[in-house]
C-alpha atoms as a PDB file:
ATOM      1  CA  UNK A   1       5.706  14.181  63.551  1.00  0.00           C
ATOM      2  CA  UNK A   2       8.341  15.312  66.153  1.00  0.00           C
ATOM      3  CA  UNK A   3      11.795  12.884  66.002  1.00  0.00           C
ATOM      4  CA  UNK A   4      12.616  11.805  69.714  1.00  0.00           C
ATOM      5  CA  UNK A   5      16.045  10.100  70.766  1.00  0.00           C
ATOM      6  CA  UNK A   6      16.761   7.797  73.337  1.00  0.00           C
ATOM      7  CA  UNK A   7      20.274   9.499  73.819  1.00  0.00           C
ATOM      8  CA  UNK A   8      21.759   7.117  76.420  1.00  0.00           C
ATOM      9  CA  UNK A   9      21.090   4.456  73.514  1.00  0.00           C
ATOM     10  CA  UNK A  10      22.593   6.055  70.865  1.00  0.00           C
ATOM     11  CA  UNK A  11      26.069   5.352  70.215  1.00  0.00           C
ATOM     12  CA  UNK A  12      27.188   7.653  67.938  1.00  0.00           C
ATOM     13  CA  UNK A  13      27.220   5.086  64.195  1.00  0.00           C
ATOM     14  CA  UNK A  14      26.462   8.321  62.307  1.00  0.00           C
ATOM     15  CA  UNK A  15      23.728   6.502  59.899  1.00  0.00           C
ATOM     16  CA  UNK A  16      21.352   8.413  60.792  1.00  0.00           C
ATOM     17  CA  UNK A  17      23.241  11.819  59.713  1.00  0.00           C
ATOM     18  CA  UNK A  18      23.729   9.938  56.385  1.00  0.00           C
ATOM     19  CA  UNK A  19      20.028   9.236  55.897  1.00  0.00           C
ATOM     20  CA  UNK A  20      19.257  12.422  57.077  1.00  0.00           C
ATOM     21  CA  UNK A  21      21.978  15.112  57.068  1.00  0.00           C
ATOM     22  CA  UNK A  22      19.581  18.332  56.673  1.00  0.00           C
ATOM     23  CA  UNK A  23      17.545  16.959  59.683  1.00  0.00           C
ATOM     24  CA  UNK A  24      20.400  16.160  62.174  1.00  0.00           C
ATOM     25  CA  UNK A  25      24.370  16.036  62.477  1.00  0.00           C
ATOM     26  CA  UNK A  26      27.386  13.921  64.782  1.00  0.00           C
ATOM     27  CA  UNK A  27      28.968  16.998  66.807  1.00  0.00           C
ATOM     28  CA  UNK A  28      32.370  17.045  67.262  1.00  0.00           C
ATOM     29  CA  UNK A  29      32.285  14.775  70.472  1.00  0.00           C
ATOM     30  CA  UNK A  30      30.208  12.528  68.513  1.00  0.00           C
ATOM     31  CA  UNK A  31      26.928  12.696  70.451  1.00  0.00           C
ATOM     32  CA  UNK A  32      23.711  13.342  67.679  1.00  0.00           C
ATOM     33  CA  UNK A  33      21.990  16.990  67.518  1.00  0.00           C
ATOM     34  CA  UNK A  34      18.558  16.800  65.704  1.00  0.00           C
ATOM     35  CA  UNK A  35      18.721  20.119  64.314  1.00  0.00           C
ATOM     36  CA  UNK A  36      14.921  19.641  62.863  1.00  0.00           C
ATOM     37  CA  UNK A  37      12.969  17.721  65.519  1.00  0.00           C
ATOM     38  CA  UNK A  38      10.161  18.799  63.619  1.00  0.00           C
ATOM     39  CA  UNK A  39       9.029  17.529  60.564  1.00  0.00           C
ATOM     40  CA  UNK A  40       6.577  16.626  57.937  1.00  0.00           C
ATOM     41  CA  UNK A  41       6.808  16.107  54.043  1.00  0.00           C
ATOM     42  CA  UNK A  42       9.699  15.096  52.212  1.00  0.00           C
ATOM     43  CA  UNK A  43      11.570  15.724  55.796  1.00  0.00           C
ATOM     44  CA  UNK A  44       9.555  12.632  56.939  1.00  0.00           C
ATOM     45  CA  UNK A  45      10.668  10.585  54.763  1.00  0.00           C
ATOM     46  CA  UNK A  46      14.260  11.495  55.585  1.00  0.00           C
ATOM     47  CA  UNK A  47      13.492  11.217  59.000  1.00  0.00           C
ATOM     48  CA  UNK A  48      11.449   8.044  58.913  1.00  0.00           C
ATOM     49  CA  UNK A  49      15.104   6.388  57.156  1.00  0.00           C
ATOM     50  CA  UNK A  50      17.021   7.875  59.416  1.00  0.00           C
ATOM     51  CA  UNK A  51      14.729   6.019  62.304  1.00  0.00           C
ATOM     52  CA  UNK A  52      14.793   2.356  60.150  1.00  0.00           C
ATOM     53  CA  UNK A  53      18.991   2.500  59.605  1.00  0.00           C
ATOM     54  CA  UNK A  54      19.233   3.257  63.341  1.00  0.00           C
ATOM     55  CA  UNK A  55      21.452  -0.216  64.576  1.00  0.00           C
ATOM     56  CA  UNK A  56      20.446   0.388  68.043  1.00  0.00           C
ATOM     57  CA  UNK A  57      16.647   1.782  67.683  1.00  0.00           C
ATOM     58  CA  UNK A  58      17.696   5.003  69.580  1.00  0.00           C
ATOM     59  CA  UNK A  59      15.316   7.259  67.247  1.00  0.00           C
ATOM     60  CA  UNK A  60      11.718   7.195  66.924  1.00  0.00           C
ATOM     61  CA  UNK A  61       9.187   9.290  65.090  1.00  0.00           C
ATOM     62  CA  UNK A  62       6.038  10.200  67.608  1.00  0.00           C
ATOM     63  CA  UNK A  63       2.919  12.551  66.588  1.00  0.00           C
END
């Protein structure tokens, strides 16, 4: 599964980066790096949180 943002809908909350710090990170202007778009395993899990916490549905997982 590959983790896709929408990145003019994100706006920067951070929850994602809590659900899933190893698979992405706020920069320091506050706009979201995935740093593993990749993933499968426990990482989907993570990932799949990261996607549900998301208040503005700007990640999704797609195959």
């Amino acid at each position: 599964m590959r983790i896709e943002l929408d990145r003019p809908r994100c706006e920067g909350h951070g929850l994602c980066e809590e659900a899933a710090p190893e698979l992405m990170h706020l920069d320091d202007d506050g706009e979201l790096v995935i740093d593993v778009p990749d993933v499968e395993g426990a990482d989907l899990a993570a990932a799949n949180a990261a996607v549900r916490i998301c208040p503005v549905a700007a990640l999704r997982l797609a195959s």
